[in-house]
PDB file of N, CA and C in Angstrom:
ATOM      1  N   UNK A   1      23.580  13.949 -23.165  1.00  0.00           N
ATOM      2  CA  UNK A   1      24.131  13.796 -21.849  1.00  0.00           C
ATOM      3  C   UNK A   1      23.009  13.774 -20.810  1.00  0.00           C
ATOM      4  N   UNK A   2      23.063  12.853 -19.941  1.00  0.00           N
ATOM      5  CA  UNK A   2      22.049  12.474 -18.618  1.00  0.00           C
ATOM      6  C   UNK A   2      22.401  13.365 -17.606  1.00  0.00           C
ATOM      7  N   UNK A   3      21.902  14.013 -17.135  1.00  0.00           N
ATOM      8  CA  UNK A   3      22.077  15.355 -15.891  1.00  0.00           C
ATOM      9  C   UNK A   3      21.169  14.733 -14.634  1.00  0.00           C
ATOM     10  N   UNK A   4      19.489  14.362 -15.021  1.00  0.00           N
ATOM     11  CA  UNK A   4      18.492  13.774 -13.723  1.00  0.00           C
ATOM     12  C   UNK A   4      17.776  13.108 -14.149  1.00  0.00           C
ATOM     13  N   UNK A   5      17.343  12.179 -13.119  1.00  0.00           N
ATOM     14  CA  UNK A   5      15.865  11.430 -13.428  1.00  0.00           C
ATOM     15  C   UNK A   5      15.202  11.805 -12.345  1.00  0.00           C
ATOM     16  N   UNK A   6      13.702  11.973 -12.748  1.00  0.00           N
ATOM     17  CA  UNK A   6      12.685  11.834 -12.018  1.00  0.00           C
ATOM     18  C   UNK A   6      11.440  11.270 -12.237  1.00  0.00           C
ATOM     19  N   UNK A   7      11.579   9.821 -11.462  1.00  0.00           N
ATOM     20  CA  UNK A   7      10.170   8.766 -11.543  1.00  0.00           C
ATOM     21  C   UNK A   7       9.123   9.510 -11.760  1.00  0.00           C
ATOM     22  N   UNK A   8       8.185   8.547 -12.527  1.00  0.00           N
ATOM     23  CA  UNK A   8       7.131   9.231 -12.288  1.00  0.00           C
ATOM     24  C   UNK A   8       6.038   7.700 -11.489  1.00  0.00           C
ATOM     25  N   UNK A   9       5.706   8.007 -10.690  1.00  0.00           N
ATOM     26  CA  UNK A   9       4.594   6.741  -9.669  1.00  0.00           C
ATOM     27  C   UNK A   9       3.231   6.950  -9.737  1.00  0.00           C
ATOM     28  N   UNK A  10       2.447   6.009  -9.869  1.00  0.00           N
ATOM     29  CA  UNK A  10       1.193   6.232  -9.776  1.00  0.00           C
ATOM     30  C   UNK A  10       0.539   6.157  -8.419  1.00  0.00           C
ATOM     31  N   UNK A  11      -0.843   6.933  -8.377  1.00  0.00           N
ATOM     32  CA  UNK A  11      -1.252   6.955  -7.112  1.00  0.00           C
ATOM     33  C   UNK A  11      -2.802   7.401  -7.303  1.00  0.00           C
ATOM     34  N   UNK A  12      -3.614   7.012  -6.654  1.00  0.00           N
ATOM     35  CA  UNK A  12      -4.689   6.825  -6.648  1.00  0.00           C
ATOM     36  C   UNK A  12      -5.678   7.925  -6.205  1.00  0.00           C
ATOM     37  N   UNK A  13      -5.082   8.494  -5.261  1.00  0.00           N
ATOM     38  CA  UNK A  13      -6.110   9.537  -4.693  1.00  0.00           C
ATOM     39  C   UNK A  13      -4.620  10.797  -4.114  1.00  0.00           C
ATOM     40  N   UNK A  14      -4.629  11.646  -5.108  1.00  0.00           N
ATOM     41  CA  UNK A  14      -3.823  12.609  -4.832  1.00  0.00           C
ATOM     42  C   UNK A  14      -3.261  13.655  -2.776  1.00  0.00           C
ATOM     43  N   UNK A  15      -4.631  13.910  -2.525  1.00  0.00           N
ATOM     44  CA  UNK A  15      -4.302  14.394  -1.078  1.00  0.00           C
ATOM     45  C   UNK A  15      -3.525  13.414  -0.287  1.00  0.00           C
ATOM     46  N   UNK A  16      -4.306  12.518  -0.573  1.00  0.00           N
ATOM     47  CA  UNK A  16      -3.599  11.328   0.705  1.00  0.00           C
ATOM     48  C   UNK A  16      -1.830  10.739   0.272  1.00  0.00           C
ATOM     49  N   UNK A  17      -1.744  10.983  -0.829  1.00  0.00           N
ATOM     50  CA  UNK A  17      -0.084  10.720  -1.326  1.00  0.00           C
ATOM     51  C   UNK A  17       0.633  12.062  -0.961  1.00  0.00           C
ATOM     52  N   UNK A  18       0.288  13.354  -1.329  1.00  0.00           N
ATOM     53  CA  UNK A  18       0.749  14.031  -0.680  1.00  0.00           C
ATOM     54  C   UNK A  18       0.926  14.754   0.381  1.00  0.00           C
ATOM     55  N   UNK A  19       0.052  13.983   1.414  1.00  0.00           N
ATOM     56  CA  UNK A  19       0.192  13.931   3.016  1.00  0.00           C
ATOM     57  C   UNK A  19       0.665  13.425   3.367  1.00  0.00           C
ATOM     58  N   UNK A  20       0.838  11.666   2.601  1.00  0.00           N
ATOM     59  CA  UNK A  20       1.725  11.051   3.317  1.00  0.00           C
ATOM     60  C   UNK A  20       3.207  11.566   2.816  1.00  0.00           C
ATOM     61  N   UNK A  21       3.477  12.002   1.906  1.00  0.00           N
ATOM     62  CA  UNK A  21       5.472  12.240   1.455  1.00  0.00           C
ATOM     63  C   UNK A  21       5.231  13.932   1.920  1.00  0.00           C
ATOM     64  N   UNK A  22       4.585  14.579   2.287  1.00  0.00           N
ATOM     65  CA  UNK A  22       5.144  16.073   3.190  1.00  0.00           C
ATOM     66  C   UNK A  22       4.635  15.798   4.485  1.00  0.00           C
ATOM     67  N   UNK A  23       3.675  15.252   4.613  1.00  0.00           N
ATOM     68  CA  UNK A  23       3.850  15.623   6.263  1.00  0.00           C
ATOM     69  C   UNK A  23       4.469  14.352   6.440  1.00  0.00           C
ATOM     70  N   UNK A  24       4.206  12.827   6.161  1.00  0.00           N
ATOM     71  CA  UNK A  24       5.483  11.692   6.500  1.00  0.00           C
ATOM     72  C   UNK A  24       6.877  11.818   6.780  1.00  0.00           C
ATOM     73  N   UNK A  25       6.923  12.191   5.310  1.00  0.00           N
ATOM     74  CA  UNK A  25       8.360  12.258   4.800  1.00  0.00           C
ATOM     75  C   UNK A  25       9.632  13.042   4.418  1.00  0.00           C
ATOM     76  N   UNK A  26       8.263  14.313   4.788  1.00  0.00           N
ATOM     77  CA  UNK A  26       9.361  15.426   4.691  1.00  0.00           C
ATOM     78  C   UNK A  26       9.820  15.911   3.375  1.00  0.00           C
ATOM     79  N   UNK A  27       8.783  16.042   2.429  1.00  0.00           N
ATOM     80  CA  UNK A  27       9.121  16.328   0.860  1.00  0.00           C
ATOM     81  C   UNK A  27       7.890  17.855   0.999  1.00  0.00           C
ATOM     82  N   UNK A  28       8.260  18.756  -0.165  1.00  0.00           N
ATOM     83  CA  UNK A  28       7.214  19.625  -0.434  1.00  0.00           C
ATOM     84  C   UNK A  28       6.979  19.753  -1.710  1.00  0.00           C
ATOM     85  N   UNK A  29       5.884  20.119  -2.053  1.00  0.00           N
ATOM     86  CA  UNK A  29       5.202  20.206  -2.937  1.00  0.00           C
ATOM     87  C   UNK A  29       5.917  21.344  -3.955  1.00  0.00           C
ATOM     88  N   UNK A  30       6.350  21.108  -4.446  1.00  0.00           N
ATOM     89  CA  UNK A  30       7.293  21.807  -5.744  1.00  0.00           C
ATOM     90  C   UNK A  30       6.088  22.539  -7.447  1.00  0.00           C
ATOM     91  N   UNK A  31       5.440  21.654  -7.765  1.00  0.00           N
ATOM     92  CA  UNK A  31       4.079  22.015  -8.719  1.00  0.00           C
ATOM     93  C   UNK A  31       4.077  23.810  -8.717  1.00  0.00           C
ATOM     94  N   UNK A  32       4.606  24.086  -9.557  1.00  0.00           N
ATOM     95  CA  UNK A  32       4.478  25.399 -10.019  1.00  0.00           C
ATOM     96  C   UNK A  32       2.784  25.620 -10.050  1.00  0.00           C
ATOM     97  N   UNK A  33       2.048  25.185 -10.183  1.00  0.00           N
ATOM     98  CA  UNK A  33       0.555  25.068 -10.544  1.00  0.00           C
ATOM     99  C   UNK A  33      -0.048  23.558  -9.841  1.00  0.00           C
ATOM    100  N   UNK A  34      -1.271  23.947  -9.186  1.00  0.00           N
ATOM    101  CA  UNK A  34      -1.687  22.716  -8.822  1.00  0.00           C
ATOM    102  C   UNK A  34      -2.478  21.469 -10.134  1.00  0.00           C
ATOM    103  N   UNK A  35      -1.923  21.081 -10.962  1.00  0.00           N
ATOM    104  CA  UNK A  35      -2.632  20.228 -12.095  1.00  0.00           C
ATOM    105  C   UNK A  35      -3.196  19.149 -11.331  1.00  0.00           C
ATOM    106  N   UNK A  36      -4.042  18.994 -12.125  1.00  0.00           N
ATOM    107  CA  UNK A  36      -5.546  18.091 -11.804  1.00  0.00           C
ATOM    108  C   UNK A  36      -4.983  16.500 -11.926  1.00  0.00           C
ATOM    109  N   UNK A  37      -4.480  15.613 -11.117  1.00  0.00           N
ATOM    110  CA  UNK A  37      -4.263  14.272 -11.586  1.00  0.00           C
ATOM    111  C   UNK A  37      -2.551  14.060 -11.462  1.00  0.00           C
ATOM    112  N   UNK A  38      -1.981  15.239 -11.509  1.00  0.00           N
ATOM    113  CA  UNK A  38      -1.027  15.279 -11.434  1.00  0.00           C
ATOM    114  C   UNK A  38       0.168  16.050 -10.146  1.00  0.00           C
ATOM    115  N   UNK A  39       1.100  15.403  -9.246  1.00  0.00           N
ATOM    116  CA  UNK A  39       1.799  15.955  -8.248  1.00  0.00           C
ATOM    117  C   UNK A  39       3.316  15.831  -8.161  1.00  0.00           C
ATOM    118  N   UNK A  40       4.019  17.016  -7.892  1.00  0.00           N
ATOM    119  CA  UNK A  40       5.169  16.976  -7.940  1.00  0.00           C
ATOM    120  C   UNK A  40       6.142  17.909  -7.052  1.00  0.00           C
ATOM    121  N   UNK A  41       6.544  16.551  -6.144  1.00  0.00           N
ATOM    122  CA  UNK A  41       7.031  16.392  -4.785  1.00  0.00           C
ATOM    123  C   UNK A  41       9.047  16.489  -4.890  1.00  0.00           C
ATOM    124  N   UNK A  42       9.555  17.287  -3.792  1.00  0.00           N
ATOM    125  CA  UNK A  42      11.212  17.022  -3.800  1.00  0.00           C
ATOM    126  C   UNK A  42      11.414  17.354  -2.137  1.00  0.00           C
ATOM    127  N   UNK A  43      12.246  16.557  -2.240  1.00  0.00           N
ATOM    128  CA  UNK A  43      12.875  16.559  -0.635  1.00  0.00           C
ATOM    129  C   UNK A  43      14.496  16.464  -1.108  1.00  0.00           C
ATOM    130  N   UNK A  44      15.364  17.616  -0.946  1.00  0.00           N
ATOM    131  CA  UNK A  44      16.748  17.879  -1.042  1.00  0.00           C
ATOM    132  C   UNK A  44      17.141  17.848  -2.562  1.00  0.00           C
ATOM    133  N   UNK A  45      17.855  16.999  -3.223  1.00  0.00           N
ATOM    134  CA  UNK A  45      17.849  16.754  -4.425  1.00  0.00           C
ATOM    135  C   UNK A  45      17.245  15.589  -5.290  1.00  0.00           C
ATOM    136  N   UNK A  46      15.899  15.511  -4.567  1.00  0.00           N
ATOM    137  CA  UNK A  46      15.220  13.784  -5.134  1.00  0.00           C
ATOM    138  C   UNK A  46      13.754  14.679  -4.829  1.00  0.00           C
ATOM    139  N   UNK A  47      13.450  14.571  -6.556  1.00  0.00           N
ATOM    140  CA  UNK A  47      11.953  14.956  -6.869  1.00  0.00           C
ATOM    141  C   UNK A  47      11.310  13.658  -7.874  1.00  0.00           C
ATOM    142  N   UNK A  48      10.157  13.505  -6.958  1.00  0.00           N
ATOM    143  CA  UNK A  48       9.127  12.664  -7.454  1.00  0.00           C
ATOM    144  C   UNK A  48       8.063  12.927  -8.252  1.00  0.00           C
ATOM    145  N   UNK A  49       7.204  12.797  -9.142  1.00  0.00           N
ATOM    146  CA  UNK A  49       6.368  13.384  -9.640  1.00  0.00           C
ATOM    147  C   UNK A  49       5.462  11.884  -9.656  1.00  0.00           C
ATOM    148  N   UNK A  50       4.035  12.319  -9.508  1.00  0.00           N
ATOM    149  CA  UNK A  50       3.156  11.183  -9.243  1.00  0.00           C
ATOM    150  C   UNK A  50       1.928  11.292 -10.387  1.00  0.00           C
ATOM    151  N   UNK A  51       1.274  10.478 -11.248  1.00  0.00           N
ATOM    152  CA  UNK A  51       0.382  10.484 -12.182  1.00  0.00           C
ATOM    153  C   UNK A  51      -1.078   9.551 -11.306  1.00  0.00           C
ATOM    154  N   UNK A  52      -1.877  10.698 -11.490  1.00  0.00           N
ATOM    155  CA  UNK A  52      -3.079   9.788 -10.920  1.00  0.00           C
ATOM    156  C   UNK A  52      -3.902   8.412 -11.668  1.00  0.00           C
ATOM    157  N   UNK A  53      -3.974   7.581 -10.960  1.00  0.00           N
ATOM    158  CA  UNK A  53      -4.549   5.912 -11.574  1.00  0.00           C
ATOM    159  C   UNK A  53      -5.666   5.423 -10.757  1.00  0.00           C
ATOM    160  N   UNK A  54      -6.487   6.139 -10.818  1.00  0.00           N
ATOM    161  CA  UNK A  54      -7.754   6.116  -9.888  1.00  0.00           C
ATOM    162  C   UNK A  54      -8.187   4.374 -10.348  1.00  0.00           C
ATOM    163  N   UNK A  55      -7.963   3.811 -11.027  1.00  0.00           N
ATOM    164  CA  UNK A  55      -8.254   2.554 -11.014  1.00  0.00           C
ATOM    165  C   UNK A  55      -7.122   1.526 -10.496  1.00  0.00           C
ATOM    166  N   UNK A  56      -5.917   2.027 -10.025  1.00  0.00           N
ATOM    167  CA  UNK A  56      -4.942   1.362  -9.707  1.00  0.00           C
ATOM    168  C   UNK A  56      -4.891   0.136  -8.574  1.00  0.00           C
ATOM    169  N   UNK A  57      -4.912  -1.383  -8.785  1.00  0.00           N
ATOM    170  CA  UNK A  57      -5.211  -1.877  -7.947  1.00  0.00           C
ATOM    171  C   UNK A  57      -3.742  -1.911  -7.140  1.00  0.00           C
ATOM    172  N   UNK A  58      -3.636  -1.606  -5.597  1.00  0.00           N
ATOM    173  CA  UNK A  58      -2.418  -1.485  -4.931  1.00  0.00           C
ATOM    174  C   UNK A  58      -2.013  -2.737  -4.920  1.00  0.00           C
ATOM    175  N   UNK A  59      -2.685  -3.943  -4.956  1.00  0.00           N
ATOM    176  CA  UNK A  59      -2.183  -4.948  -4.276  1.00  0.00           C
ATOM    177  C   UNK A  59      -1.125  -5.313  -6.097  1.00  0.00           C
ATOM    178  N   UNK A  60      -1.439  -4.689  -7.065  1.00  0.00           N
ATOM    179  CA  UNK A  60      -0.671  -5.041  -8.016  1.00  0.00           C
ATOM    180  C   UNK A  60      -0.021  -3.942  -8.903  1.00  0.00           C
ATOM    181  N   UNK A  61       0.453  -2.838  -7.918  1.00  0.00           N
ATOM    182  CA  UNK A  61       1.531  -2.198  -7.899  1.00  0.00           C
ATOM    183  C   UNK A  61       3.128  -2.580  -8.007  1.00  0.00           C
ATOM    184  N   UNK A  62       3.821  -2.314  -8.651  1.00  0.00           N
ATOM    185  CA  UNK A  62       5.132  -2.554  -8.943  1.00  0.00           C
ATOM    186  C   UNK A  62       6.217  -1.421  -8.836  1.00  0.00           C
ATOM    187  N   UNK A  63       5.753  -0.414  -8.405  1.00  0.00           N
ATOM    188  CA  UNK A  63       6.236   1.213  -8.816  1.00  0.00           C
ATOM    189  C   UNK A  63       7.416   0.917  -7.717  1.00  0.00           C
ATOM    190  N   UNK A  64       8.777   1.476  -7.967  1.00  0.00           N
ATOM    191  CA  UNK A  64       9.816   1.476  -7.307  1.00  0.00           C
ATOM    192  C   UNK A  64      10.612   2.679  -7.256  1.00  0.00           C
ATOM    193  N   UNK A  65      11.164   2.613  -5.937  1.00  0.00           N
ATOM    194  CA  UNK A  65      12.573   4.027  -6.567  1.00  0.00           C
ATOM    195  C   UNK A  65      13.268   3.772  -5.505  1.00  0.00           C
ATOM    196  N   UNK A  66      14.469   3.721  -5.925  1.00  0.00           N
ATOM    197  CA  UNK A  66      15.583   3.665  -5.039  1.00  0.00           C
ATOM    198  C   UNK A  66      16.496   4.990  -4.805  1.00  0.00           C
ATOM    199  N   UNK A  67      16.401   5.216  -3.595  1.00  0.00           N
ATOM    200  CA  UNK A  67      16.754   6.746  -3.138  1.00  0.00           C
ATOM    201  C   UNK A  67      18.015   6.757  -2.189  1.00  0.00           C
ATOM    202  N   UNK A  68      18.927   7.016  -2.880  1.00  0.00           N
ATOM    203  CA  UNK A  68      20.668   7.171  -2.015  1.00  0.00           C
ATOM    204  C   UNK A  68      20.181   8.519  -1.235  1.00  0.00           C
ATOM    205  N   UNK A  69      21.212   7.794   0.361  1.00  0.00           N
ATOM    206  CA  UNK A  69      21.009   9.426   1.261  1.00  0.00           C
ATOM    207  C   UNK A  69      22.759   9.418   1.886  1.00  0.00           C
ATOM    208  N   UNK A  70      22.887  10.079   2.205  1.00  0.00           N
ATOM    209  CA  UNK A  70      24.038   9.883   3.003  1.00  0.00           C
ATOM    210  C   UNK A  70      24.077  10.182   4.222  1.00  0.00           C
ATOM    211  N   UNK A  71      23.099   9.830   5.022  1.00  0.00           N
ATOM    212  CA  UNK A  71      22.943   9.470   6.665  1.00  0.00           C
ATOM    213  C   UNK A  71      21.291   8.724   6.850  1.00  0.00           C
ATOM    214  N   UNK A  72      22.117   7.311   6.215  1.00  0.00           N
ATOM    215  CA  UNK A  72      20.740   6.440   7.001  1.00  0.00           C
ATOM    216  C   UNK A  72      20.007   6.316   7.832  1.00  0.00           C
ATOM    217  N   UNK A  73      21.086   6.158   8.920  1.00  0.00           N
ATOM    218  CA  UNK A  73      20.751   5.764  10.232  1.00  0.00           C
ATOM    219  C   UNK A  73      19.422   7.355  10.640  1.00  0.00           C
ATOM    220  N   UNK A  74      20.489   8.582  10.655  1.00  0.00           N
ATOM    221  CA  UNK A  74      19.332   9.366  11.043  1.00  0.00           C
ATOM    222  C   UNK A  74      17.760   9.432  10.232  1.00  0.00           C
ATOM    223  N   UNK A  75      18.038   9.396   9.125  1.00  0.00           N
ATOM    224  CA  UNK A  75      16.711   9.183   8.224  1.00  0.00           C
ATOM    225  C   UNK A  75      16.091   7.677   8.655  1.00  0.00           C
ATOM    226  N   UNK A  76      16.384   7.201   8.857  1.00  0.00           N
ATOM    227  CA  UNK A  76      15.807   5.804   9.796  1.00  0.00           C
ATOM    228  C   UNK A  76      15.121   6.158  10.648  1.00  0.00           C
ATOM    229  N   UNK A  77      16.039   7.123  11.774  1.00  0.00           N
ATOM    230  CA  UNK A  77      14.828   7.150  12.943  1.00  0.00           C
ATOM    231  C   UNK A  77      13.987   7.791  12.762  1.00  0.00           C
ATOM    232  N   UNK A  78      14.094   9.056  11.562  1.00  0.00           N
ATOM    233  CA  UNK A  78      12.745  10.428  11.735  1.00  0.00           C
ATOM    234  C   UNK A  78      11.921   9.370  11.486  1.00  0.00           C
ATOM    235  N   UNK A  79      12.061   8.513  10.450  1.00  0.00           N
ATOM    236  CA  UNK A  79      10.665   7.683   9.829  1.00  0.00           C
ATOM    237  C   UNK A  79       9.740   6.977  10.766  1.00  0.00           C
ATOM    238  N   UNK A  80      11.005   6.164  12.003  1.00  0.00           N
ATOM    239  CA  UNK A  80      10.847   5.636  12.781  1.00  0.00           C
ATOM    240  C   UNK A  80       9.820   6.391  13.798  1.00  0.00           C
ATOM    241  N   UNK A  81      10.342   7.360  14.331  1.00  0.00           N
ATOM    242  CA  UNK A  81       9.922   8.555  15.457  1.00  0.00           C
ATOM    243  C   UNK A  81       8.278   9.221  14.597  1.00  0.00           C
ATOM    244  N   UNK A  82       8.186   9.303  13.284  1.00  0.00           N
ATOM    245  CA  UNK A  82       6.796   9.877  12.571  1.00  0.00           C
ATOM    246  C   UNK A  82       5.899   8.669  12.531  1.00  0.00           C
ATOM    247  N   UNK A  83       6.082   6.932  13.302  1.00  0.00           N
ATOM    248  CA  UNK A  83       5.645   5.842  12.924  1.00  0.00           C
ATOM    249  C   UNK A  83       5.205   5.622  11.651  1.00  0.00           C
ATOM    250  N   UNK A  84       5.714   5.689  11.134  1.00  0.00           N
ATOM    251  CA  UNK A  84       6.145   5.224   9.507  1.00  0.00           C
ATOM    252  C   UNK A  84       6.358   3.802   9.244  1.00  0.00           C
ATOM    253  N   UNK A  85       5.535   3.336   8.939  1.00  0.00           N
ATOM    254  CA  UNK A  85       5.390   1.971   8.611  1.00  0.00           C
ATOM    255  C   UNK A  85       6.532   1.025   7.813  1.00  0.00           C
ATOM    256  N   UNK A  86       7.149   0.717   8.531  1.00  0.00           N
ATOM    257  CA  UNK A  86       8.646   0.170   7.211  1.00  0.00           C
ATOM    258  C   UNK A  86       8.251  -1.305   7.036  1.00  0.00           C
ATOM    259  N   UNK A  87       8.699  -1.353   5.760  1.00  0.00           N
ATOM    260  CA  UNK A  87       8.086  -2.606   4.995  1.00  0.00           C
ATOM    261  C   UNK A  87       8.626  -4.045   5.889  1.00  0.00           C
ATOM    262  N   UNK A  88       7.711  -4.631   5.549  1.00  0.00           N
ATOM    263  CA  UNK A  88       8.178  -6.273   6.400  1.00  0.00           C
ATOM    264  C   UNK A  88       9.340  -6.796   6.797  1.00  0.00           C
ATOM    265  N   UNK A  89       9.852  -6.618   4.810  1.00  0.00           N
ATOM    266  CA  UNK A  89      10.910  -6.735   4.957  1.00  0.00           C
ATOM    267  C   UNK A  89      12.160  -5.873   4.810  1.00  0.00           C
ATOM    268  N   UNK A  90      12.068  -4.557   4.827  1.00  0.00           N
ATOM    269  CA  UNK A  90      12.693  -3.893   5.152  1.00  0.00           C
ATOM    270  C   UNK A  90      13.180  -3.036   6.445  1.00  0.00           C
ATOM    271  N   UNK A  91      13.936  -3.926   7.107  1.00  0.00           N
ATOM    272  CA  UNK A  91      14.474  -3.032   8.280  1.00  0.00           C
ATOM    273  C   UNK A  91      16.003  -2.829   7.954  1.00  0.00           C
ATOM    274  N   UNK A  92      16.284  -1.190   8.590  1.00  0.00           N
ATOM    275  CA  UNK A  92      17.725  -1.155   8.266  1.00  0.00           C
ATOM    276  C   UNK A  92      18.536  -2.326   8.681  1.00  0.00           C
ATOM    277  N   UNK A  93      19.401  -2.326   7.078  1.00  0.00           N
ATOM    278  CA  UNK A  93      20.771  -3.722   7.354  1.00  0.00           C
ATOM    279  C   UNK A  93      21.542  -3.433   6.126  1.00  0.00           C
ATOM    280  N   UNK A  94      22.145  -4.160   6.406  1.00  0.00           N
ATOM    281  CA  UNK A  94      23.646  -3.813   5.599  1.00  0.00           C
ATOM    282  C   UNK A  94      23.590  -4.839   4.890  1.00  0.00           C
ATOM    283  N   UNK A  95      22.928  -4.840   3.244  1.00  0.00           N
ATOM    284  CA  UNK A  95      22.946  -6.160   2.309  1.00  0.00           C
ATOM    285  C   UNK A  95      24.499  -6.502   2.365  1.00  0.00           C
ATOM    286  N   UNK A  96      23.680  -7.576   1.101  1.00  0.00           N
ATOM    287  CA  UNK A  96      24.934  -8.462   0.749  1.00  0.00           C
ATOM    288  C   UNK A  96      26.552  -7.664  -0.174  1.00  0.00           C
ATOM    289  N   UNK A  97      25.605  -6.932  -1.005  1.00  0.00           N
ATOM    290  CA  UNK A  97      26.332  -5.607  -1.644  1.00  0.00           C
ATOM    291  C   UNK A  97      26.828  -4.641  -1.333  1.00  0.00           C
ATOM    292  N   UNK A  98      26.932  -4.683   0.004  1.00  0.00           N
ATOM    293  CA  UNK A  98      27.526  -3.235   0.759  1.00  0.00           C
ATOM    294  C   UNK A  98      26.842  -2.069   0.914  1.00  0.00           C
ATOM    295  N   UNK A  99      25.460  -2.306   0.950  1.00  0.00           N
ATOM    296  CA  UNK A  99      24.617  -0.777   0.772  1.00  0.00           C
ATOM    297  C   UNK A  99      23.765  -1.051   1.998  1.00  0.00           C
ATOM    298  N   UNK A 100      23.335  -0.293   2.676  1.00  0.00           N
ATOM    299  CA  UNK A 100      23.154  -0.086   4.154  1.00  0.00           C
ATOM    300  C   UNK A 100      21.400   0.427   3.669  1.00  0.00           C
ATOM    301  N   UNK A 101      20.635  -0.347   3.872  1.00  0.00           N
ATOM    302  CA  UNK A 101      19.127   0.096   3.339  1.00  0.00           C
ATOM    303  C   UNK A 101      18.281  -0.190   4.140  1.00  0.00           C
ATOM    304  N   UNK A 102      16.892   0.808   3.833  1.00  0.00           N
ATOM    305  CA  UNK A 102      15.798   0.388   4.435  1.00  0.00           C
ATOM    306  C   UNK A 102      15.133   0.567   3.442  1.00  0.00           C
ATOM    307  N   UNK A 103      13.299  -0.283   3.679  1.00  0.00           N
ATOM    308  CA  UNK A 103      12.068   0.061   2.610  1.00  0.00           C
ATOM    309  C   UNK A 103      11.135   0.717   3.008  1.00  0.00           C
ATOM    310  N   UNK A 104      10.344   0.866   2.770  1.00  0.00           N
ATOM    311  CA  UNK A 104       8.696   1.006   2.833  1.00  0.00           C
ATOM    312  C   UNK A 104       7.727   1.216   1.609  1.00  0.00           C
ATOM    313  N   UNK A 105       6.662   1.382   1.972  1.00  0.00           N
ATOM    314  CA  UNK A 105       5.320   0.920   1.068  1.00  0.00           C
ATOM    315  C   UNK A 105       4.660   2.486   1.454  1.00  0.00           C
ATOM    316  N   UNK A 106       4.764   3.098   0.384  1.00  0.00           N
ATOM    317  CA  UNK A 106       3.377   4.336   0.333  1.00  0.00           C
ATOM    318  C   UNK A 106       1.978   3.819   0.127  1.00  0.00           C
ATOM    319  N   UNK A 107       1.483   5.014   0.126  1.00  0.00           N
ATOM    320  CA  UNK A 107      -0.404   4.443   0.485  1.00  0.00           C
ATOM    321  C   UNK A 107      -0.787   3.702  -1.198  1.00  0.00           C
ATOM    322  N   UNK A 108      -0.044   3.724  -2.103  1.00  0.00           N
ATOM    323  CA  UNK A 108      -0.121   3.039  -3.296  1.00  0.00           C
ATOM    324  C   UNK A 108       0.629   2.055  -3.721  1.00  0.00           C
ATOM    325  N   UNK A 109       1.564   1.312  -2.220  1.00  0.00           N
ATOM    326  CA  UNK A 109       2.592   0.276  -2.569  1.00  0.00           C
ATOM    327  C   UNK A 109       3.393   0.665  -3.476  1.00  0.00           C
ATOM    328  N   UNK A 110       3.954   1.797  -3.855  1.00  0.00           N
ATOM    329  CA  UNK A 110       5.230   1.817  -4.394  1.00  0.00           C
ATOM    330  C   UNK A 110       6.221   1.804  -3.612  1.00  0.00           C
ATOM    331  N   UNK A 111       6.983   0.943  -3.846  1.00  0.00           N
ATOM    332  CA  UNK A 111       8.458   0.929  -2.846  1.00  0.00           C
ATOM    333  C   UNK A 111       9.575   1.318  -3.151  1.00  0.00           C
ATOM    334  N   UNK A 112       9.740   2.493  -1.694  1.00  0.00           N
ATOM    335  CA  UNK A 112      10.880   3.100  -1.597  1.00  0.00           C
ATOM    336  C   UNK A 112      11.951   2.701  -1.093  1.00  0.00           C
ATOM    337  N   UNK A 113      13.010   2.393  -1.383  1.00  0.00           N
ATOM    338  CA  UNK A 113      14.235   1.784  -0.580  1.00  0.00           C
ATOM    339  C   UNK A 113      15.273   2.890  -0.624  1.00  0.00           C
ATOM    340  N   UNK A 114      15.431   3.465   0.439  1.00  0.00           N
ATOM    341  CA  UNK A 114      16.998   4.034   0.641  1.00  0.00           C
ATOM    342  C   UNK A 114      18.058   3.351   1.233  1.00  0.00           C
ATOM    343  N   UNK A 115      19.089   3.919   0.682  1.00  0.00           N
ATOM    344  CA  UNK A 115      20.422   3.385   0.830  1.00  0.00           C
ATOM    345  C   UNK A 115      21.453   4.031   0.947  1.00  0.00           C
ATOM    346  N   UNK A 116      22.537   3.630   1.542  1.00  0.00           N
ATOM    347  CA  UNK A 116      23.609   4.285   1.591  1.00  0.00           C
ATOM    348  C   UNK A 116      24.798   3.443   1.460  1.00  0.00           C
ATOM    349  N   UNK A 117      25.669   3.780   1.187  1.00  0.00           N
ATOM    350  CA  UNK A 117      27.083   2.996   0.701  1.00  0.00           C
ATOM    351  C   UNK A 117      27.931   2.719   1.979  1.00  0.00           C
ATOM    352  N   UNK A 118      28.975   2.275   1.931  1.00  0.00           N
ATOM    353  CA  UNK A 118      29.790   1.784   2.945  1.00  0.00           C
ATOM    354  C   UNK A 118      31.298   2.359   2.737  1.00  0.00           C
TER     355      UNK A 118
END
């Protein structure tokens, strides 16, 4: 039986990923122990865990996670109000599917899209 998932993303230089998702984003550092290469981040009930790829080229990053919230709009603006860079093409809208989303790009181009239902 499936109970959770938690991604695991790569990232290149550890401080700067977890500056940007606690002081950005509003996640804390959960890591029972600080391991070397390794970080592990939760904000409410969505924990991330990140593997270091010090050779990782960003521009050919693919890392994804799609993160349900149930108040977009306000999680829109904190991001907005912390100037939080939202992806090109992600500005809040209401796809074709009925899910009310926005994106962005961490300092390792993995993209986050939250969403919310209708």
């Amino acid at each position: 039986m499936l109970s959770e998932v938690h991604p695991k993303l790569p990232m290149k230089d550890k401080s700067r990923t977890r500056n940007y998702y606690i002081n950005g984003l509003g996640f804390e550092d959960i890591g029972a122990e600080d391991y070397e290469g390794y970080l592990i981040l939760k904000k409410d009930h969505v924990e991330i865990h990140f593997f270091e790829f010090k050779n990782l080229d960003v521009l050919a990053n693919f890392g994804q996670v799609y993160i349900r919230t149930d108040n977009i709009e306000k999680l829109y603006l904190e991001v907005i109000n912390k100037n939080i860079k939202i992806h090109e093409n992600g500005s809040l809208r209401t796809q074709p599917w009925g899910q009310k989303e926005f994106s962005l790009l961490d300092p390792d181009h993995n993209l986050l899209t939250f969403g919310q239902g209708e």
